[in-house]
PDB file of N, CA and C in Angstrom:
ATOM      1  N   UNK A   1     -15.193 -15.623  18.434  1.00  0.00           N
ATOM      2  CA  UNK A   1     -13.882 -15.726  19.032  1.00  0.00           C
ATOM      3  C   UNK A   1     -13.760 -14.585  20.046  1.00  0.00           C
ATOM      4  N   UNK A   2     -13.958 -14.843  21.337  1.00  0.00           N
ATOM      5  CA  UNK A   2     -13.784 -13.697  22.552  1.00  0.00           C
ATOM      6  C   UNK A   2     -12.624 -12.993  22.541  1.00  0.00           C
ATOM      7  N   UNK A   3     -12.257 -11.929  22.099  1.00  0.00           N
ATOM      8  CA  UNK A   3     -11.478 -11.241  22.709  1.00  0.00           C
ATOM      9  C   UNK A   3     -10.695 -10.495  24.280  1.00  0.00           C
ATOM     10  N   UNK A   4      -9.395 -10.932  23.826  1.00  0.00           N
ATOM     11  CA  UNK A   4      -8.944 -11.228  25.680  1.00  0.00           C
ATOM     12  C   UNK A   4      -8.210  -9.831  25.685  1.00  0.00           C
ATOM     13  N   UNK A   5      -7.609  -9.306  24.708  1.00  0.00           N
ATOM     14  CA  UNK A   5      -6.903  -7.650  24.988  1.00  0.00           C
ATOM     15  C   UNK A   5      -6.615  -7.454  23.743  1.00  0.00           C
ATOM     16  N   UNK A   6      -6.175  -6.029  23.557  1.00  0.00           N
ATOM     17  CA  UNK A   6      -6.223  -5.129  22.507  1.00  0.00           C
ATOM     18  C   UNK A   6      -5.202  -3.896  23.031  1.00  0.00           C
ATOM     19  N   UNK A   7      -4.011  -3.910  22.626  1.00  0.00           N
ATOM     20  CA  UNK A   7      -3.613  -2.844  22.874  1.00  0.00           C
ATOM     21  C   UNK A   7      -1.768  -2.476  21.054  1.00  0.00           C
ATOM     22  N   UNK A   8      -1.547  -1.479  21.133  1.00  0.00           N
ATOM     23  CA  UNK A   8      -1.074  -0.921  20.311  1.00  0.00           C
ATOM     24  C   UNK A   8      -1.400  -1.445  18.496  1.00  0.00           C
ATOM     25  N   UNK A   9      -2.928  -1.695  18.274  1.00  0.00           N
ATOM     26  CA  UNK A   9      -3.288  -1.758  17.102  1.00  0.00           C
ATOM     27  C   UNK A   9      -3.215  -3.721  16.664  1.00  0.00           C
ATOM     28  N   UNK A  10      -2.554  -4.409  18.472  1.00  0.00           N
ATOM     29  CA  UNK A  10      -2.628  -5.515  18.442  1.00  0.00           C
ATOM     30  C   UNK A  10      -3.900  -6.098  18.738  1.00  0.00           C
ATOM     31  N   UNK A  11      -4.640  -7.521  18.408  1.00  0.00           N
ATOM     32  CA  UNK A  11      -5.869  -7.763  18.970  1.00  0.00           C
ATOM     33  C   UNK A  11      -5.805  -8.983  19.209  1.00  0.00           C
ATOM     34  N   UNK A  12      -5.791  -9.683  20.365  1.00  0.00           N
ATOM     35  CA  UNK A  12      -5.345 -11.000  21.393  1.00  0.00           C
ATOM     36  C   UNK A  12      -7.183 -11.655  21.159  1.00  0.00           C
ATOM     37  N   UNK A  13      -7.017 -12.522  20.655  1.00  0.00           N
ATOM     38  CA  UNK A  13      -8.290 -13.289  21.110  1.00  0.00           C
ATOM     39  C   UNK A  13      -8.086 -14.732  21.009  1.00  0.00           C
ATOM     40  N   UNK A  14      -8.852 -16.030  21.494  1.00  0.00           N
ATOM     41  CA  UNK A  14      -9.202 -17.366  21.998  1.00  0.00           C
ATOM     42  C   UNK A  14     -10.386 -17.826  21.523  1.00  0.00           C
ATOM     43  N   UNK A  15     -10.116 -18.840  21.181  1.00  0.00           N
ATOM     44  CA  UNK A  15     -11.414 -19.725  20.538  1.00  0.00           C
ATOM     45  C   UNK A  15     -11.580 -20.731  21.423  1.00  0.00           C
ATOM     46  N   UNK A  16     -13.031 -20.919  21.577  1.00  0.00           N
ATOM     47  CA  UNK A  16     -13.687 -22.136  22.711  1.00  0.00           C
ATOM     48  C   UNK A  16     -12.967 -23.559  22.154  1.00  0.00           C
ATOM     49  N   UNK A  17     -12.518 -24.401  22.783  1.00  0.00           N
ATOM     50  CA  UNK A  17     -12.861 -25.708  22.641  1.00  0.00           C
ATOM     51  C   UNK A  17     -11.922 -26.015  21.294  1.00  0.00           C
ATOM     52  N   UNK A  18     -10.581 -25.075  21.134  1.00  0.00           N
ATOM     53  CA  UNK A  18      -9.502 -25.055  19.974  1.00  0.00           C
ATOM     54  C   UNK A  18      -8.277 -25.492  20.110  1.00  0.00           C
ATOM     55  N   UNK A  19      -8.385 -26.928  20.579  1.00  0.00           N
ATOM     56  CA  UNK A  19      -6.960 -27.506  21.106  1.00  0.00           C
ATOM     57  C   UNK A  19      -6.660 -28.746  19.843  1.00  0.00           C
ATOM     58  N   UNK A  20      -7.896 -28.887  18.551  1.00  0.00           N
ATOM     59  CA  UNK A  20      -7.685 -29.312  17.931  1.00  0.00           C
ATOM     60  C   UNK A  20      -6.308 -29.627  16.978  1.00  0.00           C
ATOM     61  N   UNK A  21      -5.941 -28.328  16.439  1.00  0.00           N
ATOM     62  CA  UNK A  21      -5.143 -28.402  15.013  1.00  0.00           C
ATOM     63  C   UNK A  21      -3.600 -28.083  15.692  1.00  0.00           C
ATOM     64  N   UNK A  22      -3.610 -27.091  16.794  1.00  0.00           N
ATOM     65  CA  UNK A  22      -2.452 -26.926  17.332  1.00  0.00           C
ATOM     66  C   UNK A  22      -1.726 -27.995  18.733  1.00  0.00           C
ATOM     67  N   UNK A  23      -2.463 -28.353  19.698  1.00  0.00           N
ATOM     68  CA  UNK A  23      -2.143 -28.802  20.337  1.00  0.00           C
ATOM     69  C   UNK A  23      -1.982 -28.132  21.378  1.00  0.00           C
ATOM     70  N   UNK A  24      -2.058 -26.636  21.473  1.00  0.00           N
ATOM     71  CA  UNK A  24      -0.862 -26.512  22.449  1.00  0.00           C
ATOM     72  C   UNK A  24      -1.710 -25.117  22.480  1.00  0.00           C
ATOM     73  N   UNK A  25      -1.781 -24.586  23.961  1.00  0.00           N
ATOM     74  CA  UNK A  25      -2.189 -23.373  24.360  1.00  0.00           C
ATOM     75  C   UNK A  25      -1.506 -22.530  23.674  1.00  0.00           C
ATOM     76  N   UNK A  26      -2.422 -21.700  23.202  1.00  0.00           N
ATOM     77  CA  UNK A  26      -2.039 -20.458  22.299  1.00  0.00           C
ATOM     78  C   UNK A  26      -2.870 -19.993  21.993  1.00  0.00           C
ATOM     79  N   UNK A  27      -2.849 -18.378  21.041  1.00  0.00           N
ATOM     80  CA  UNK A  27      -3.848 -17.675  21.333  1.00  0.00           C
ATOM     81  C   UNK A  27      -3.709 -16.966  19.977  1.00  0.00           C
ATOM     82  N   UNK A  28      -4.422 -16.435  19.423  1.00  0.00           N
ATOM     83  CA  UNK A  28      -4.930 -15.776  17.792  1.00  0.00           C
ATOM     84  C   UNK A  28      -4.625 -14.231  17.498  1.00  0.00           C
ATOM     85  N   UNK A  29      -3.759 -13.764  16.840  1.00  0.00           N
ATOM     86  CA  UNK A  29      -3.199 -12.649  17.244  1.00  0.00           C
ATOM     87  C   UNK A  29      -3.954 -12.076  15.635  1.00  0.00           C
ATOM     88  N   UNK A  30      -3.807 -10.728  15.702  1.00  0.00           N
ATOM     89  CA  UNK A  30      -4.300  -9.652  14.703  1.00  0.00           C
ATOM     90  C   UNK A  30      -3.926  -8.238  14.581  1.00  0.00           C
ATOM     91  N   UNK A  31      -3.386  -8.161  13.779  1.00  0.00           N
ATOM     92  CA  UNK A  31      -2.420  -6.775  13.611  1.00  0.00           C
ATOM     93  C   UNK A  31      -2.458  -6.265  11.717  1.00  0.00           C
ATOM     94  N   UNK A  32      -3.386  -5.223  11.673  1.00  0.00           N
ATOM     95  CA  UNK A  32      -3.890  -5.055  10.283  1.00  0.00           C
ATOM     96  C   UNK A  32      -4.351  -6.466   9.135  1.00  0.00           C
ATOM     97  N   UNK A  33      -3.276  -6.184   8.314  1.00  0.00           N
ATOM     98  CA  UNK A  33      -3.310  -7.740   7.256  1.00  0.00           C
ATOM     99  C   UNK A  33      -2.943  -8.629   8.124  1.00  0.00           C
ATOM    100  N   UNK A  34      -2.369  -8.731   9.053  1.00  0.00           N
ATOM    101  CA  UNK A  34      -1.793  -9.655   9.698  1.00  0.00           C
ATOM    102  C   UNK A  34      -2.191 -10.610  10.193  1.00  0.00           C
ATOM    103  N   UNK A  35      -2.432 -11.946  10.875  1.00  0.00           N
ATOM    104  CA  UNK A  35      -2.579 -12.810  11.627  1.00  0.00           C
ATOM    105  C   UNK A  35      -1.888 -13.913  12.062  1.00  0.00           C
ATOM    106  N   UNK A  36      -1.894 -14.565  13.612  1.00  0.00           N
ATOM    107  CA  UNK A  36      -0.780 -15.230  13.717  1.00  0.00           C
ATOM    108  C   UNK A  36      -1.417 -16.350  14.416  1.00  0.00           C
ATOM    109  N   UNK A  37      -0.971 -17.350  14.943  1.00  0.00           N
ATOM    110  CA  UNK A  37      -1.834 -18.313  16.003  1.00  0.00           C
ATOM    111  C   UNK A  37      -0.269 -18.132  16.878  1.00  0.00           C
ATOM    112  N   UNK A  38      -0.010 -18.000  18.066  1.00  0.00           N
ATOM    113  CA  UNK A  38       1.016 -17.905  19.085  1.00  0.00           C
ATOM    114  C   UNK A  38       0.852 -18.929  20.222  1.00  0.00           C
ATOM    115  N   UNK A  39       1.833 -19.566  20.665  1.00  0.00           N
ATOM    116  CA  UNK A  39       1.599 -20.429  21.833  1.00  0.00           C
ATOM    117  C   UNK A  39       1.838 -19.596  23.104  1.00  0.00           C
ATOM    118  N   UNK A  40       1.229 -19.745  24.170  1.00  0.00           N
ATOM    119  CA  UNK A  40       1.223 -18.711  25.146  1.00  0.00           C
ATOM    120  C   UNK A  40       2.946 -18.987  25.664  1.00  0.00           C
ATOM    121  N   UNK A  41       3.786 -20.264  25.132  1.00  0.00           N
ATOM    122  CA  UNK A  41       5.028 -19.802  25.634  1.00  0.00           C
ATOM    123  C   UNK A  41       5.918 -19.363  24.656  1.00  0.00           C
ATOM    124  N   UNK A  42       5.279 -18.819  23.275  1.00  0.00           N
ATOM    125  CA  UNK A  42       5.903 -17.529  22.478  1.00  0.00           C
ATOM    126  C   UNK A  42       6.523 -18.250  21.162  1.00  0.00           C
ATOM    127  N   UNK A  43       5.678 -19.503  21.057  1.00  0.00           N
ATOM    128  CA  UNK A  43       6.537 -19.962  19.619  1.00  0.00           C
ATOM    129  C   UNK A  43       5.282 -19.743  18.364  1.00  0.00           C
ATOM    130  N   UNK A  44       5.730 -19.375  17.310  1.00  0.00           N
ATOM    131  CA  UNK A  44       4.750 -19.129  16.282  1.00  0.00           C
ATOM    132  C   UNK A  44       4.146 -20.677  15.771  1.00  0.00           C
ATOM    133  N   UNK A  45       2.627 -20.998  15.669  1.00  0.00           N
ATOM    134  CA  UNK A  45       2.132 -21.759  15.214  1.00  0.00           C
ATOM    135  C   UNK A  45       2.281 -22.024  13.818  1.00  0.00           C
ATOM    136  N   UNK A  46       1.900 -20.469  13.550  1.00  0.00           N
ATOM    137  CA  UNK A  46       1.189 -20.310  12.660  1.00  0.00           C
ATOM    138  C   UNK A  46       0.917 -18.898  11.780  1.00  0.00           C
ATOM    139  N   UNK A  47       0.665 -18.619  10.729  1.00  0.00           N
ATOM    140  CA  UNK A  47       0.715 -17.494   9.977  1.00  0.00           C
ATOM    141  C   UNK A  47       2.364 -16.264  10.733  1.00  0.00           C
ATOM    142  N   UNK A  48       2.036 -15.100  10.510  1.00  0.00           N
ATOM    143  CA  UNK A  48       2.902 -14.399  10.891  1.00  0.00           C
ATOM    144  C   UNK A  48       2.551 -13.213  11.374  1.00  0.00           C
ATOM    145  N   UNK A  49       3.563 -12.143  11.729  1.00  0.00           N
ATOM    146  CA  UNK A  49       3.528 -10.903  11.957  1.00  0.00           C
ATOM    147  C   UNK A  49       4.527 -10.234  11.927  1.00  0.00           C
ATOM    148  N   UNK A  50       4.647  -8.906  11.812  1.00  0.00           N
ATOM    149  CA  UNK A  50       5.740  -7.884  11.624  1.00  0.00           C
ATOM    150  C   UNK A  50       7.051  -8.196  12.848  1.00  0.00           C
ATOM    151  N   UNK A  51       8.420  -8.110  13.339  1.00  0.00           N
ATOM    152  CA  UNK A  51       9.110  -8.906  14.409  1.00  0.00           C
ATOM    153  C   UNK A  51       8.681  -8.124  15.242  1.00  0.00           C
ATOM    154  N   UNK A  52       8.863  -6.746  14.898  1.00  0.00           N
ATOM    155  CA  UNK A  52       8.237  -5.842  16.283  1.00  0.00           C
ATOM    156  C   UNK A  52       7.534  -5.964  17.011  1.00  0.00           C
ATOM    157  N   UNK A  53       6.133  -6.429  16.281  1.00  0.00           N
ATOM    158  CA  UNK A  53       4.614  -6.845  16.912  1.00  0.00           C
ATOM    159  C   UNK A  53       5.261  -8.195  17.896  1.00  0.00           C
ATOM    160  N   UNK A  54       5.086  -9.114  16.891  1.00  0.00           N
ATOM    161  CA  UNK A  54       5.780 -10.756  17.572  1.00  0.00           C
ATOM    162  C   UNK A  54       7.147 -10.109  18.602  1.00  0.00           C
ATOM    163  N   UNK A  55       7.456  -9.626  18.782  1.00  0.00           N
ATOM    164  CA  UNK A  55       8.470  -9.510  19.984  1.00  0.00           C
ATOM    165  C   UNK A  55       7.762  -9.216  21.320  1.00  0.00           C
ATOM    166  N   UNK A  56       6.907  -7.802  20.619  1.00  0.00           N
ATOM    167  CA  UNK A  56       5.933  -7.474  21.734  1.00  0.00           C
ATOM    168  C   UNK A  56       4.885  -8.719  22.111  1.00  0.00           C
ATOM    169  N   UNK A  57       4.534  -9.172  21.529  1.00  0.00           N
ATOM    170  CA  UNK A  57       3.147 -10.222  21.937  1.00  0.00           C
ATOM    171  C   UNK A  57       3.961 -11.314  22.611  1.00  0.00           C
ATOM    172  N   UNK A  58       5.483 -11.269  22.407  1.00  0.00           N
ATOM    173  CA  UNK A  58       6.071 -12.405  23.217  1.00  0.00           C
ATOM    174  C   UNK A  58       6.325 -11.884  24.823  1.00  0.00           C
ATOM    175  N   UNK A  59       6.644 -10.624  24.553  1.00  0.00           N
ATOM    176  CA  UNK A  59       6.657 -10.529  26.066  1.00  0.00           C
ATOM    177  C   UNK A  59       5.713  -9.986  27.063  1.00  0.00           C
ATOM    178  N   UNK A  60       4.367  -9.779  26.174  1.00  0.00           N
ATOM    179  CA  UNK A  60       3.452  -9.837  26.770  1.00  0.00           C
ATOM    180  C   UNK A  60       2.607 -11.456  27.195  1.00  0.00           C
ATOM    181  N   UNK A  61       3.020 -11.861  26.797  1.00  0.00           N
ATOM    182  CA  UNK A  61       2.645 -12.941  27.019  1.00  0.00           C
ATOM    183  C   UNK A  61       3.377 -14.029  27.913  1.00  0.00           C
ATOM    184  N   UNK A  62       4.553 -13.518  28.425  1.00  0.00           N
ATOM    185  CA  UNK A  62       5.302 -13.387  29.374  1.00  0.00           C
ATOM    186  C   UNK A  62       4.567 -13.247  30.590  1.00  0.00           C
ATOM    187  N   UNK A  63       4.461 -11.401  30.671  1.00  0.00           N
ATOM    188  CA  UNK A  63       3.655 -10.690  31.880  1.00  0.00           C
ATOM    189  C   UNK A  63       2.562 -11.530  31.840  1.00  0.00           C
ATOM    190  N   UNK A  64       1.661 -12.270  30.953  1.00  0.00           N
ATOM    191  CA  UNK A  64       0.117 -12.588  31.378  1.00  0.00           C
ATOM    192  C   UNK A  64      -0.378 -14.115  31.288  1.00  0.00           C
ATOM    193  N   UNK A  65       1.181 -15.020  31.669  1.00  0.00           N
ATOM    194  CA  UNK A  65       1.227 -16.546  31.432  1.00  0.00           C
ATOM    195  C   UNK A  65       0.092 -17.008  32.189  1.00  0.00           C
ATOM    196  N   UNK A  66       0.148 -16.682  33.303  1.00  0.00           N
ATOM    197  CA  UNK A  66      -0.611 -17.485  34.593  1.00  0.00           C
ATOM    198  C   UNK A  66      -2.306 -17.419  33.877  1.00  0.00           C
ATOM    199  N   UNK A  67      -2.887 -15.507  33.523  1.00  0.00           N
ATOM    200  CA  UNK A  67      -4.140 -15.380  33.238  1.00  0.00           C
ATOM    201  C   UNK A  67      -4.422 -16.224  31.649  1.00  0.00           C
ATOM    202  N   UNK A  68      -3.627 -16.150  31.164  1.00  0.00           N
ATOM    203  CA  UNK A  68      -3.669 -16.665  29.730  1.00  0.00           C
ATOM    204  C   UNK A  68      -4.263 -18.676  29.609  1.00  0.00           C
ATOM    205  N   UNK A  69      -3.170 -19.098  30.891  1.00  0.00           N
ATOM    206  CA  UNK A  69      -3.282 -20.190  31.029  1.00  0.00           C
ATOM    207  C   UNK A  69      -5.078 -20.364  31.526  1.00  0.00           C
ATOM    208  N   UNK A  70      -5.294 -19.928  32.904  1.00  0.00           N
ATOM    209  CA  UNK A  70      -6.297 -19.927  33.293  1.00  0.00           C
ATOM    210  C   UNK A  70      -7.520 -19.476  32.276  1.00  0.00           C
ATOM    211  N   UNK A  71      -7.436 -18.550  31.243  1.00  0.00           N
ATOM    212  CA  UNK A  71      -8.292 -18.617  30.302  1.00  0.00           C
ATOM    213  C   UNK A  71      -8.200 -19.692  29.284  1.00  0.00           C
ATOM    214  N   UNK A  72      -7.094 -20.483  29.271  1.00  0.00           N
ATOM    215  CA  UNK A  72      -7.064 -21.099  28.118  1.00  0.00           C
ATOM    216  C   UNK A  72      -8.148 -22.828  28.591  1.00  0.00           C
ATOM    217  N   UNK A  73      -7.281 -22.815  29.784  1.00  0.00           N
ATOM    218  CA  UNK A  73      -8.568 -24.108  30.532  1.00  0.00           C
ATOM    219  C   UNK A  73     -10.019 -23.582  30.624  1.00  0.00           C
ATOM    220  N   UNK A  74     -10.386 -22.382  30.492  1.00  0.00           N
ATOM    221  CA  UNK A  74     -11.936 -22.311  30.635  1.00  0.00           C
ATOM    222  C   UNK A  74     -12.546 -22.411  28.867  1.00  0.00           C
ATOM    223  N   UNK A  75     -11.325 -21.802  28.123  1.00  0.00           N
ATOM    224  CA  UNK A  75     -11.776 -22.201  26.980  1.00  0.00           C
ATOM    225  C   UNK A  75     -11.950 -23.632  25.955  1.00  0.00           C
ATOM    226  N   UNK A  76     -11.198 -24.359  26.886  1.00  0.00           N
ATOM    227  CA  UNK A  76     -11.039 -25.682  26.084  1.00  0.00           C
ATOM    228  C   UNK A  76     -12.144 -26.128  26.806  1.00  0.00           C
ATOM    229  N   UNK A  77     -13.200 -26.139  27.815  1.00  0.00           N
ATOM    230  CA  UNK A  77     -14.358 -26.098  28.161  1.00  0.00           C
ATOM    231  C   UNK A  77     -15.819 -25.507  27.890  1.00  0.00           C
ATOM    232  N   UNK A  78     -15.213 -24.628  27.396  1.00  0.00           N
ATOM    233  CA  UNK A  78     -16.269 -23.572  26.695  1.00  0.00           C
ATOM    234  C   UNK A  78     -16.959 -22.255  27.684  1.00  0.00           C
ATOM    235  N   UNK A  79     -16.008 -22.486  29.090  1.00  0.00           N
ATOM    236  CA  UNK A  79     -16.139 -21.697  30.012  1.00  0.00           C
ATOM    237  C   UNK A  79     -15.729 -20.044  29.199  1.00  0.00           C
ATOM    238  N   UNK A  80     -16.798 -19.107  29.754  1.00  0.00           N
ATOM    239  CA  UNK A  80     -16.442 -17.789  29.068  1.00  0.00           C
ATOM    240  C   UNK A  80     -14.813 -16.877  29.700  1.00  0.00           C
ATOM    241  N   UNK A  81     -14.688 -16.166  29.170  1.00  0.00           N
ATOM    242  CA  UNK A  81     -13.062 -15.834  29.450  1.00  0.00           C
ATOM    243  C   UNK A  81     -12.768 -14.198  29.710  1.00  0.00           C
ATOM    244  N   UNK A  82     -12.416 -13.892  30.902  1.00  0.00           N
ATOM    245  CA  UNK A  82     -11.777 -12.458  31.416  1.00  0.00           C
ATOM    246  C   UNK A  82     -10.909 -12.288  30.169  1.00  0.00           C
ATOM    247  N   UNK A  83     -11.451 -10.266  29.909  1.00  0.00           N
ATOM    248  CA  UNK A  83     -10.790 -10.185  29.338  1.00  0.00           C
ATOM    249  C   UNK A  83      -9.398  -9.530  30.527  1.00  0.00           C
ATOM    250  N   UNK A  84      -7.927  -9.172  29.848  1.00  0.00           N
ATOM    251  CA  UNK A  84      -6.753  -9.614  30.207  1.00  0.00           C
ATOM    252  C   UNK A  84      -6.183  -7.244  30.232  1.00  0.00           C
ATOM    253  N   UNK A  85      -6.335  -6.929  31.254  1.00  0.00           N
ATOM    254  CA  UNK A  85      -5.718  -5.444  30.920  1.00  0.00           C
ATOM    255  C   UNK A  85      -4.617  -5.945  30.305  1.00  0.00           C
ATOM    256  N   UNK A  86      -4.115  -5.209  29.130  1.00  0.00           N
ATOM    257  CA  UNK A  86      -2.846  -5.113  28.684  1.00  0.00           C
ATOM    258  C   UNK A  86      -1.477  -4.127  29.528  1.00  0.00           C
ATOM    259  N   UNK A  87      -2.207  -3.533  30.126  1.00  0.00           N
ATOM    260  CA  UNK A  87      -1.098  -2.530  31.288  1.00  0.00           C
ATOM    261  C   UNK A  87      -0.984  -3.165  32.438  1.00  0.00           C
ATOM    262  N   UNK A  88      -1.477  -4.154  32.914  1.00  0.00           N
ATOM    263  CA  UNK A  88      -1.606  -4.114  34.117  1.00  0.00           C
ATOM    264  C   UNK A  88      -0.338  -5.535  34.387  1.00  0.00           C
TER     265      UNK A  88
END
């Protein structure tokens, strides 16, 4: 599972060719015990996370719709995937 960013103890990653079970662009979140599946337009799939984290990963995911998207079509291809600065 490629990892796309990593920042405040959060860890953003995408699975090739994973449009199976969800449907819907989104992306695999990781925060200690935690794990979540997130749709890149901020609704929870799946598992959970602390609100703080999930607030933050929502509005980061905000700032990084366009790259997120564009990785998400190379991944449902199996095309490899930029990872994503979290500052930028």
């Amino acid at each position: 599972m490629p990892e796309l960013s990593r920042f405040y103890g959060l860890i953003i990653k995408m699975l090739f060719m994973d449009d199976g079970k969800h449907h819907k662009p989104h992306v695999h979140v990781f925060y200690g015990d935690y794990e979540a599946s997130i749709a890149i337009d901020g609704e929870l799939l799946a598992g959970s996370l602390p609100v703080k984290q999930y607030k933050l990963i929502q509005a980061w995911l905000v700032l990084h719709e366009d790259e997120l998207y564009r990785a998400w079509n190379n991944a449902v291809i199996g095309k490899p995937l930029d990872r994503i600065d979290p500052l930028a």
